[in-house]
PDB file of N, CA and C in Angstrom:
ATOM      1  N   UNK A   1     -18.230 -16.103  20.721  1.00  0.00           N
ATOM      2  CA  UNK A   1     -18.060 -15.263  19.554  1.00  0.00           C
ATOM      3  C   UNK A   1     -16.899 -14.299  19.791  1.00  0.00           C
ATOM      4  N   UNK A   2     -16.061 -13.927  18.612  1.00  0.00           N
ATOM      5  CA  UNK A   2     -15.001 -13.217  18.969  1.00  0.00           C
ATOM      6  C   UNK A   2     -14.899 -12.454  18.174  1.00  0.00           C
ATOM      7  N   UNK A   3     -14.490 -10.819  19.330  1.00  0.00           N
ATOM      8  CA  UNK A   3     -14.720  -9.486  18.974  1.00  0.00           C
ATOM      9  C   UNK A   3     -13.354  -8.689  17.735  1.00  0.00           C
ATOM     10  N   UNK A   4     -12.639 -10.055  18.004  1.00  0.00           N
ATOM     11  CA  UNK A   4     -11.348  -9.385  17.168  1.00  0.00           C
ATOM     12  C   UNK A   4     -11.196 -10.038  16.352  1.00  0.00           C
ATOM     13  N   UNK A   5      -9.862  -9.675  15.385  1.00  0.00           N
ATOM     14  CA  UNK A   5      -9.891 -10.661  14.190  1.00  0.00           C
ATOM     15  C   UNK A   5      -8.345 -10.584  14.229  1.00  0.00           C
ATOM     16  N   UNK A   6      -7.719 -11.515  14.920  1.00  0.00           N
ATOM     17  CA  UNK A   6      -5.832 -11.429  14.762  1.00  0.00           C
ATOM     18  C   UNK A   6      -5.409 -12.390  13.361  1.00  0.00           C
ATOM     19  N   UNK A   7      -4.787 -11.182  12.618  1.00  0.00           N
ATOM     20  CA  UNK A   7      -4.488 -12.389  11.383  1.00  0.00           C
ATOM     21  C   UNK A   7      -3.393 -13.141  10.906  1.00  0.00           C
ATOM     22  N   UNK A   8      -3.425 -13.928  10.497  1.00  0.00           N
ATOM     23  CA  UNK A   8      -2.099 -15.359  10.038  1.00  0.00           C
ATOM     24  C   UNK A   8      -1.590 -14.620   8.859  1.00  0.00           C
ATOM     25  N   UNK A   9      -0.707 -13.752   8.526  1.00  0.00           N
ATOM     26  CA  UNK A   9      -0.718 -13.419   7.207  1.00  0.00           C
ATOM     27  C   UNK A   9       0.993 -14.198   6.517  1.00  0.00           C
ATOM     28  N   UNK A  10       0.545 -14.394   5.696  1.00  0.00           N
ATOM     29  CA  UNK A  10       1.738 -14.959   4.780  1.00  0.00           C
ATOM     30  C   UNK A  10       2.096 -13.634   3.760  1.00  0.00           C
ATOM     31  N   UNK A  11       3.084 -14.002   3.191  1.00  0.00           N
ATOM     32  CA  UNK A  11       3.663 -13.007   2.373  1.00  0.00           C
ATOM     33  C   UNK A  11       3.517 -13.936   0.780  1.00  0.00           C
ATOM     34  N   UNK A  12       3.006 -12.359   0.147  1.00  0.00           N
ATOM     35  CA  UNK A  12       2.254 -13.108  -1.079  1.00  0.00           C
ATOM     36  C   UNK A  12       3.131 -11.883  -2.099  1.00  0.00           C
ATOM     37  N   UNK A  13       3.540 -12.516  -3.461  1.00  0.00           N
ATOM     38  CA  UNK A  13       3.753 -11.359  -4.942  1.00  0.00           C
ATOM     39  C   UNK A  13       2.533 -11.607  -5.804  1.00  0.00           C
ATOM     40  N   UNK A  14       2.244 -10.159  -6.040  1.00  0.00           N
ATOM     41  CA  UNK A  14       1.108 -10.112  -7.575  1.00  0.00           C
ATOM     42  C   UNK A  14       1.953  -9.910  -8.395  1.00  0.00           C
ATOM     43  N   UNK A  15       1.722 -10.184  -9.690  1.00  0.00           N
ATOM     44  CA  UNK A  15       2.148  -9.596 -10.458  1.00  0.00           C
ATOM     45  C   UNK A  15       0.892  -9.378 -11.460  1.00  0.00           C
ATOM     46  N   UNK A  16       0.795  -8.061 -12.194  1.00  0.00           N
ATOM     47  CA  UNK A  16       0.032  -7.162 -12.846  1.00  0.00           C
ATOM     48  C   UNK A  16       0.575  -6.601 -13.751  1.00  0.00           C
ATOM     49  N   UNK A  17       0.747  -7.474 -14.970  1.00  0.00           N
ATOM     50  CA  UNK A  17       1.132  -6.580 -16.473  1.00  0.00           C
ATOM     51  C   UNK A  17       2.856  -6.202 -16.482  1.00  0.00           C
ATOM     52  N   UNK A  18       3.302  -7.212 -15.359  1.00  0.00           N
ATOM     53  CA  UNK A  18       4.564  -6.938 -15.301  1.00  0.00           C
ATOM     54  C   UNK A  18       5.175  -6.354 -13.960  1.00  0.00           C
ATOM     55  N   UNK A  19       3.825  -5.581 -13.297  1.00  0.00           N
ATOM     56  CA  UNK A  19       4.576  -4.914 -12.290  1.00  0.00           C
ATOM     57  C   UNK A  19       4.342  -5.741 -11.256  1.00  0.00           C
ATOM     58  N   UNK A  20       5.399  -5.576 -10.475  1.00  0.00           N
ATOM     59  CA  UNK A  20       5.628  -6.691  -9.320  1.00  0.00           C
ATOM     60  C   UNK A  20       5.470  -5.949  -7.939  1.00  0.00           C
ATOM     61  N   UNK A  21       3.957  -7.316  -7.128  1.00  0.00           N
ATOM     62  CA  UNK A  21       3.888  -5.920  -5.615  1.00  0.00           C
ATOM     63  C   UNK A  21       4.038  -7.485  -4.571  1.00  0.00           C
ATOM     64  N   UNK A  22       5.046  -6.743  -3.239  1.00  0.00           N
ATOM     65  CA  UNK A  22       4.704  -8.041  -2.378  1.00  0.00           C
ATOM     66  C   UNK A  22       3.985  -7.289  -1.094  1.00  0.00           C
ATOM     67  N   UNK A  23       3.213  -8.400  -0.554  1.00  0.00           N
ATOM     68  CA  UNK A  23       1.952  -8.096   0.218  1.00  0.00           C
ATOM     69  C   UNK A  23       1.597  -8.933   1.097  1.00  0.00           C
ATOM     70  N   UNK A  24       0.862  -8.695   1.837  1.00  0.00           N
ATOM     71  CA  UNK A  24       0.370 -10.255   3.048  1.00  0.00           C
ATOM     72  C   UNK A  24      -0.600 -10.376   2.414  1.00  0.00           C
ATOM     73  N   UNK A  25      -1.283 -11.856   2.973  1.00  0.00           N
ATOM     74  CA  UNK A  25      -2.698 -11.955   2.970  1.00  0.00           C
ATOM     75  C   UNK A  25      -3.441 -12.616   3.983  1.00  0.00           C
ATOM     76  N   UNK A  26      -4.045 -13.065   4.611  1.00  0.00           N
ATOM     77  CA  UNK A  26      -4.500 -13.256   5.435  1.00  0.00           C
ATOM     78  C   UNK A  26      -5.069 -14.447   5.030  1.00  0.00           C
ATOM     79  N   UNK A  27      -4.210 -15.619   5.397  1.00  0.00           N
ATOM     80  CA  UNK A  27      -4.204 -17.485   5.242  1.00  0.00           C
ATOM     81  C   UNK A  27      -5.768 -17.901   5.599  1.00  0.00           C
ATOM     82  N   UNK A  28      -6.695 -17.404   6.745  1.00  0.00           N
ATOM     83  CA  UNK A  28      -7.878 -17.721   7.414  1.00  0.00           C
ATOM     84  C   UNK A  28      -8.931 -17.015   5.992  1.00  0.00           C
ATOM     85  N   UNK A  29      -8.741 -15.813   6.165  1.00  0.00           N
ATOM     86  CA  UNK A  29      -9.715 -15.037   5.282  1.00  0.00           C
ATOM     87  C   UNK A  29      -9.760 -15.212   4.025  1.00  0.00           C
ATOM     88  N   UNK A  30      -8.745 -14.897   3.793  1.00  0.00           N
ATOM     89  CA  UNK A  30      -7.481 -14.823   2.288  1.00  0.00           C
ATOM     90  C   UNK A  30      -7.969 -13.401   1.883  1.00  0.00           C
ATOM     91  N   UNK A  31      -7.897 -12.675   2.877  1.00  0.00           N
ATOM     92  CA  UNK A  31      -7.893 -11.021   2.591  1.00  0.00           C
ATOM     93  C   UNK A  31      -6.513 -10.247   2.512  1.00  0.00           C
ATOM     94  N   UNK A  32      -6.678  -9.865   1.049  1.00  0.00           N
ATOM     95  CA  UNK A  32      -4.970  -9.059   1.141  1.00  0.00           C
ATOM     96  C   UNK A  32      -4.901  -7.562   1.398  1.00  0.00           C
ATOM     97  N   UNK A  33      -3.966  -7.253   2.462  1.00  0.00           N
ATOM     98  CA  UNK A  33      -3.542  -5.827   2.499  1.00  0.00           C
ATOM     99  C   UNK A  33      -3.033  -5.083   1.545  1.00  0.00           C
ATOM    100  N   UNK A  34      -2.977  -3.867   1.537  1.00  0.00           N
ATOM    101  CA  UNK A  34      -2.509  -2.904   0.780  1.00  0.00           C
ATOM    102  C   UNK A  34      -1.104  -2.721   1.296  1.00  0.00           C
ATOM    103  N   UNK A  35       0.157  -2.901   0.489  1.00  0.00           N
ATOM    104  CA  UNK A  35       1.093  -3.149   1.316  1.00  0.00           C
ATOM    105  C   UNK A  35       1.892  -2.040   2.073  1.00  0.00           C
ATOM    106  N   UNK A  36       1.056  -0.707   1.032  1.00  0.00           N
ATOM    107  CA  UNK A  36       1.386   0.513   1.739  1.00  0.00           C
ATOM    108  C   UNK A  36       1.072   0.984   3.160  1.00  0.00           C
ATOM    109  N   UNK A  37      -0.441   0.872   3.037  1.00  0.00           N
ATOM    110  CA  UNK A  37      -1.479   0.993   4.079  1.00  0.00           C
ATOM    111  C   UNK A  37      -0.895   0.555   5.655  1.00  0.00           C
ATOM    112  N   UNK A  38      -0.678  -0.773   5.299  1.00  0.00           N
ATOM    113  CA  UNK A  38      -0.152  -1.410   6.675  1.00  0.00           C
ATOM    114  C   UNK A  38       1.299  -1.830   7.249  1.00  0.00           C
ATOM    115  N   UNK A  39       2.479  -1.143   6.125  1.00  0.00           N
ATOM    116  CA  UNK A  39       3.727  -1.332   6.165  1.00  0.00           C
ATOM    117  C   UNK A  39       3.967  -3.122   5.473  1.00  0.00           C
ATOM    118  N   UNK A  40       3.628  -3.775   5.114  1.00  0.00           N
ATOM    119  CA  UNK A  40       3.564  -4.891   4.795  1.00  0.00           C
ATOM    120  C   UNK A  40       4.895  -5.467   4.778  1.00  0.00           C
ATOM    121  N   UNK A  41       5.917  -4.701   4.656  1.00  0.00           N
ATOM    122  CA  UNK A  41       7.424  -5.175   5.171  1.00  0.00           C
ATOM    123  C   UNK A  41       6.996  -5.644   6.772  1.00  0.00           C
ATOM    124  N   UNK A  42       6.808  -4.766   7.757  1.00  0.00           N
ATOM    125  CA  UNK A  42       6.508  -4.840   9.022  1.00  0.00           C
ATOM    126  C   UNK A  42       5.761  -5.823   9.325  1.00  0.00           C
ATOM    127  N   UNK A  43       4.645  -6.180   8.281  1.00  0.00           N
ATOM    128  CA  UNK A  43       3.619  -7.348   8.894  1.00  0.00           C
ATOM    129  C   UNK A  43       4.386  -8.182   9.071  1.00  0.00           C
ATOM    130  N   UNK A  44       4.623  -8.945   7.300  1.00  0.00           N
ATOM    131  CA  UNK A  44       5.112  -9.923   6.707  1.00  0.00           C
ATOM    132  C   UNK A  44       6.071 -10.377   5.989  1.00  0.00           C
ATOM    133  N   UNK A  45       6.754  -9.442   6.405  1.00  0.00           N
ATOM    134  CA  UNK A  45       8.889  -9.639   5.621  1.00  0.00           C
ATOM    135  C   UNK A  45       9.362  -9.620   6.723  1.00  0.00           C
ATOM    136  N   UNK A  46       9.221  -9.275   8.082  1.00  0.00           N
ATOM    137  CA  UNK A  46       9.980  -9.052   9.128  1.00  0.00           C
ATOM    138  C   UNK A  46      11.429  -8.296   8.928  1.00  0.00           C
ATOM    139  N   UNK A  47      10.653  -7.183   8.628  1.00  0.00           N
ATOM    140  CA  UNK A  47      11.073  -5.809   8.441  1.00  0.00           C
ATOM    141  C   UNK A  47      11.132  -4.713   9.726  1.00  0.00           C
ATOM    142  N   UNK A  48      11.708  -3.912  10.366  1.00  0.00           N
ATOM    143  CA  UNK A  48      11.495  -2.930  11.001  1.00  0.00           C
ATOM    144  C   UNK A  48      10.541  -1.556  10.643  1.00  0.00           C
ATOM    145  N   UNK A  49       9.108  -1.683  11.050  1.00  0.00           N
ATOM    146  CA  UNK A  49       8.233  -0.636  10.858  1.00  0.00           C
ATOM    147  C   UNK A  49       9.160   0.803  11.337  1.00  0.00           C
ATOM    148  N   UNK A  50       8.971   2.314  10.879  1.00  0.00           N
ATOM    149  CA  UNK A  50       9.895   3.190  10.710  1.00  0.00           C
ATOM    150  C   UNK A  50       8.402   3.543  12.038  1.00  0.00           C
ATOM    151  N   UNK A  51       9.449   4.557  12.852  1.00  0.00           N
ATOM    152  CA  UNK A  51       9.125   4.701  14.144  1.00  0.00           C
ATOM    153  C   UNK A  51       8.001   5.468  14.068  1.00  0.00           C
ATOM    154  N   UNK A  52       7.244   6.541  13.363  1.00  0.00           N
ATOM    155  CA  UNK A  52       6.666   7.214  13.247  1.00  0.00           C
ATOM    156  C   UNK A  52       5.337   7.152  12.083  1.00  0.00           C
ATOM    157  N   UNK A  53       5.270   5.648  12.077  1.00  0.00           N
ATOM    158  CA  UNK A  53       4.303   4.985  10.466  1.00  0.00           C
ATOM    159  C   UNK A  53       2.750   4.994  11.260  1.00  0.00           C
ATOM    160  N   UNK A  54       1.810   5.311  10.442  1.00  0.00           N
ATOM    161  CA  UNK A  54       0.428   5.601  10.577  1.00  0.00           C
ATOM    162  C   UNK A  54      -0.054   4.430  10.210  1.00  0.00           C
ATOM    163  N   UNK A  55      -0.424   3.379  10.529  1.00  0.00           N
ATOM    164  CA  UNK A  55      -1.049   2.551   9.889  1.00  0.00           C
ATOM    165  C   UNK A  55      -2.841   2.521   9.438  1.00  0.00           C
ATOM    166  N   UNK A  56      -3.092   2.206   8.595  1.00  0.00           N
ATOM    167  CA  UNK A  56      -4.271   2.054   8.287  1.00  0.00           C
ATOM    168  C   UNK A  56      -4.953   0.720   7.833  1.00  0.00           C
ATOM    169  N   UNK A  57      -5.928   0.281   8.244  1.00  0.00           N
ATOM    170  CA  UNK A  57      -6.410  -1.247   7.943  1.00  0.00           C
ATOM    171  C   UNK A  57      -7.317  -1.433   6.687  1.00  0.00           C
ATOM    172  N   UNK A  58      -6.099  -1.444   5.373  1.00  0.00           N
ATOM    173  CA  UNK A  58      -7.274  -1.447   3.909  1.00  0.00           C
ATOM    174  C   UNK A  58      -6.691  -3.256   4.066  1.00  0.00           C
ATOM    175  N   UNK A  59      -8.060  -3.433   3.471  1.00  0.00           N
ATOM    176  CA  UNK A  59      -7.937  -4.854   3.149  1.00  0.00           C
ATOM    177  C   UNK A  59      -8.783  -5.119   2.339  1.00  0.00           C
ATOM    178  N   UNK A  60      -8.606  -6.111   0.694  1.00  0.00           N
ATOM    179  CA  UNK A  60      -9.156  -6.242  -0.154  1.00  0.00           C
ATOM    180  C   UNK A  60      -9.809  -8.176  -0.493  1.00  0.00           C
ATOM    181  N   UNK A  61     -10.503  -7.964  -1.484  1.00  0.00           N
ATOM    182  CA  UNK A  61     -10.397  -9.373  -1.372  1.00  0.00           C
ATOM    183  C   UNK A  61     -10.168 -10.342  -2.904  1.00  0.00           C
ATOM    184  N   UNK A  62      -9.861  -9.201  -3.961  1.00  0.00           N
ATOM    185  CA  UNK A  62      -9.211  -9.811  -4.845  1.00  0.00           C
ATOM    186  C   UNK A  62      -8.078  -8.685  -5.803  1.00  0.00           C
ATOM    187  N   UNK A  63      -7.208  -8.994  -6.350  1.00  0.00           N
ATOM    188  CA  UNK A  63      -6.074  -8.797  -6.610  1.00  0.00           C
ATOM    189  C   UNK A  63      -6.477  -7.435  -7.624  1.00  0.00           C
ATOM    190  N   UNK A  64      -7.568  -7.412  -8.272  1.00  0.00           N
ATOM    191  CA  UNK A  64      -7.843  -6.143  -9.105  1.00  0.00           C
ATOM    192  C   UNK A  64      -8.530  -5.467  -7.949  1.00  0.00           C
ATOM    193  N   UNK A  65      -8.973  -5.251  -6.750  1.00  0.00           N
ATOM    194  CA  UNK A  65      -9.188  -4.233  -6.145  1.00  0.00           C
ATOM    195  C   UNK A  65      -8.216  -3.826  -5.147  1.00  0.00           C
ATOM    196  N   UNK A  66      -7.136  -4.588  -5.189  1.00  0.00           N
ATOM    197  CA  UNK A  66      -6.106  -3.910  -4.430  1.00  0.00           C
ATOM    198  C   UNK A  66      -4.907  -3.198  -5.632  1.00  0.00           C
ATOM    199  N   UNK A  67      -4.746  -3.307  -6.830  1.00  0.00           N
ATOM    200  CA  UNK A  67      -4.819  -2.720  -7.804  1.00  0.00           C
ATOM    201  C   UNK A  67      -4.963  -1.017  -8.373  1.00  0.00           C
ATOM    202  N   UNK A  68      -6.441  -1.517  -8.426  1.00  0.00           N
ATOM    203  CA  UNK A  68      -7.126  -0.201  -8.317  1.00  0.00           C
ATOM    204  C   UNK A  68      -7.147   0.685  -6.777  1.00  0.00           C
ATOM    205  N   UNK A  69      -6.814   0.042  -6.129  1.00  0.00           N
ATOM    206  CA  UNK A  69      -6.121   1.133  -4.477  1.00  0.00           C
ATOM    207  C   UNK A  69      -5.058   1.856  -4.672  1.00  0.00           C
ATOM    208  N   UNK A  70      -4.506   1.143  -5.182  1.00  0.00           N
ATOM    209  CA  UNK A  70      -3.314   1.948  -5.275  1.00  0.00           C
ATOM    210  C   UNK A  70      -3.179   2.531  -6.328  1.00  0.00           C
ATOM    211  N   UNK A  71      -3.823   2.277  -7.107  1.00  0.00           N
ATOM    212  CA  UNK A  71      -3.534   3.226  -8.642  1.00  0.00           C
ATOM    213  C   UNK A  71      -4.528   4.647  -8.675  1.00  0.00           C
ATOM    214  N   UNK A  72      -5.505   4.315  -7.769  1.00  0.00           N
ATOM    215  CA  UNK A  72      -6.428   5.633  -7.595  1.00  0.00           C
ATOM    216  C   UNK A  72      -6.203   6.181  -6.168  1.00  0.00           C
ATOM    217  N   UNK A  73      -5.624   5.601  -5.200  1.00  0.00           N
ATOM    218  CA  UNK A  73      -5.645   6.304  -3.663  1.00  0.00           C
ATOM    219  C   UNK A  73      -4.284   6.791  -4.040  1.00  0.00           C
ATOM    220  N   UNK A  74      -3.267   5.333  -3.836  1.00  0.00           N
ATOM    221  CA  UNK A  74      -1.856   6.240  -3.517  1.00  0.00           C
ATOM    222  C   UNK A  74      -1.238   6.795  -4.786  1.00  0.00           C
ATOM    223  N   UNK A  75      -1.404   6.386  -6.008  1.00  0.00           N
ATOM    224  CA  UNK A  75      -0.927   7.343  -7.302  1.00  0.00           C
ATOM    225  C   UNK A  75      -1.556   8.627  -6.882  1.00  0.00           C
ATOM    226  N   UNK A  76      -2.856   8.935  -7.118  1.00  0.00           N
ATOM    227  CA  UNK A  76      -2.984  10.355  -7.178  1.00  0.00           C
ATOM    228  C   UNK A  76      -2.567  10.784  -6.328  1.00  0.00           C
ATOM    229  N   UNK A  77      -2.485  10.614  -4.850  1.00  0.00           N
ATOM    230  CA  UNK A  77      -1.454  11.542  -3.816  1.00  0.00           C
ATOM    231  C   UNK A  77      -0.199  11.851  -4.609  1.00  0.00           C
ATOM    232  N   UNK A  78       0.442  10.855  -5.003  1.00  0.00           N
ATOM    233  CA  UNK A  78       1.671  11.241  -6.074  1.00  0.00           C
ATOM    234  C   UNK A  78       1.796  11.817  -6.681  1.00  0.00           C
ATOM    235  N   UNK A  79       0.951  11.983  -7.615  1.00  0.00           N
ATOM    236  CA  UNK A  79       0.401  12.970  -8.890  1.00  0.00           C
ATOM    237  C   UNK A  79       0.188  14.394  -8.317  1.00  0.00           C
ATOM    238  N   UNK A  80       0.018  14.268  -7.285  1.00  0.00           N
ATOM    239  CA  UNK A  80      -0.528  15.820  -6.794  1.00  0.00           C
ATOM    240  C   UNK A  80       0.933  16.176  -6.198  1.00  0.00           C
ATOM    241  N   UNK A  81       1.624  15.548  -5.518  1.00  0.00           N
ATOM    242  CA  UNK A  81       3.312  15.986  -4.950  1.00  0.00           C
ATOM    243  C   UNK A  81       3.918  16.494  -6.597  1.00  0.00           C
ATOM    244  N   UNK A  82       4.047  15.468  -7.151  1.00  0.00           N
ATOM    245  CA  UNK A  82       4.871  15.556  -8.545  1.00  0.00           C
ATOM    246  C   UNK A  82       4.372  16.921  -9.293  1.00  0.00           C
ATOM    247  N   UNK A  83       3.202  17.098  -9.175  1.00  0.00           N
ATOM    248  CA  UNK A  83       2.585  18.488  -9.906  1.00  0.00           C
ATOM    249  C   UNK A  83       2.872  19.799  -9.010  1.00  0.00           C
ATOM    250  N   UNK A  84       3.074  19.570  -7.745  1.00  0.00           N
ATOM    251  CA  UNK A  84       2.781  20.870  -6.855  1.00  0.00           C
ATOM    252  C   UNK A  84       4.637  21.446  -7.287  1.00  0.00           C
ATOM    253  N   UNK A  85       5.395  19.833  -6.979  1.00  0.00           N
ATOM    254  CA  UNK A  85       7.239  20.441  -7.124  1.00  0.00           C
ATOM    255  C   UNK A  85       7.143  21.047  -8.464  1.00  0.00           C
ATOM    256  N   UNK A  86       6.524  20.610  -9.483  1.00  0.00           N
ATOM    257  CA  UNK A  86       6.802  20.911 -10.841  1.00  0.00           C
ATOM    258  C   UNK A  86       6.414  22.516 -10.962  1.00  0.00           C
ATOM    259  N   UNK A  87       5.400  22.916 -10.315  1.00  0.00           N
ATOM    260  CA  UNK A  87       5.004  24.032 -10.134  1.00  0.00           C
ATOM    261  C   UNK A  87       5.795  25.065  -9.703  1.00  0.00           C
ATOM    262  N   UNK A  88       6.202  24.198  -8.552  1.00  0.00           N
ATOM    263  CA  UNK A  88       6.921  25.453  -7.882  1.00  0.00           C
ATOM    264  C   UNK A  88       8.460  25.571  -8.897  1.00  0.00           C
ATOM    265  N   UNK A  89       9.386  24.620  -9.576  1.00  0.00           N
ATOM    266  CA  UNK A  89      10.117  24.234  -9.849  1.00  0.00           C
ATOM    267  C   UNK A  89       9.898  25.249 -11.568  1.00  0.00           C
ATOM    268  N   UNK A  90       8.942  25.374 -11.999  1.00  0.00           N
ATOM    269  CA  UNK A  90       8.785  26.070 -13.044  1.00  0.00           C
ATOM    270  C   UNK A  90       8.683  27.615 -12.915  1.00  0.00           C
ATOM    271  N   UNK A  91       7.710  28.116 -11.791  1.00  0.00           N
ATOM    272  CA  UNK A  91       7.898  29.272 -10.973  1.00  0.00           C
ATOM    273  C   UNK A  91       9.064  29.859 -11.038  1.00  0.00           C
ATOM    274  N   UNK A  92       9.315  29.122 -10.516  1.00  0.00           N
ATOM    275  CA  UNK A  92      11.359  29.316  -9.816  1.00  0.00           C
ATOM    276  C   UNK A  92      12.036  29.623 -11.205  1.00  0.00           C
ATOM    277  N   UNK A  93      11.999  28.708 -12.127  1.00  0.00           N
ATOM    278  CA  UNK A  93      12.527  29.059 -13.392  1.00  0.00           C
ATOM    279  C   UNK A  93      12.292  30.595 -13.683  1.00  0.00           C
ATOM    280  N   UNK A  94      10.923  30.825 -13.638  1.00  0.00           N
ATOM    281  CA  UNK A  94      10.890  32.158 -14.619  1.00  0.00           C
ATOM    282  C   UNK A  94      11.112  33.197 -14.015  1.00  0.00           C
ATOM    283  N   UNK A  95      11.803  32.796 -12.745  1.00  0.00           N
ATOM    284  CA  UNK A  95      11.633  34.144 -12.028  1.00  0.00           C
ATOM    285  C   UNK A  95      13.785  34.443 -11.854  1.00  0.00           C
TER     286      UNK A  95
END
């Protein structure tokens, strides 16, 4: 029995209403990463991971829940940058 799970990942595009994401997935499982999460250039474009990247192991198993990852994990981090500059950026105005 084996304690690890090393994965075969191929490089996969969704497309969703137009918007276009590329991603691995994992050929054995057919579990797809979040392409943020795990640098997915780095997995599976053979890309150079940036020296200082955090990786995290999200992995989904169909195309509307990796979707909804990113539209509720990494958008709202966004939403909250975009609101905090706007803040300060309006501040700044009135002063």
């Amino acid at each position: 029995m084996a304690y690890t799970w090393e994965p075969k990942w191929e490089l996969i595009e969704v497309d969703v209403d137009g918007m276009k994401i590329k991603t691995c997935r994992d050929r054995i499982t057919g579990l797809i990463a979040c392409p943020i999460c795990i640098h997915a250039a780095s997995k599976c474009m053979d890309e150079p991971a940036p020296a200082n990247y955090e990786y995290e192991n999200v992995f989904f198993y169909s195309v509307d829940d990796l979707i909804n990852h990113l539209l509720y994990y990494h958008a709202r981090g966004l939403k909250k940058k975009f609101e905090k500059i706007q803040s300060k950026l309006s501040s700044e105005e009135e002063e």
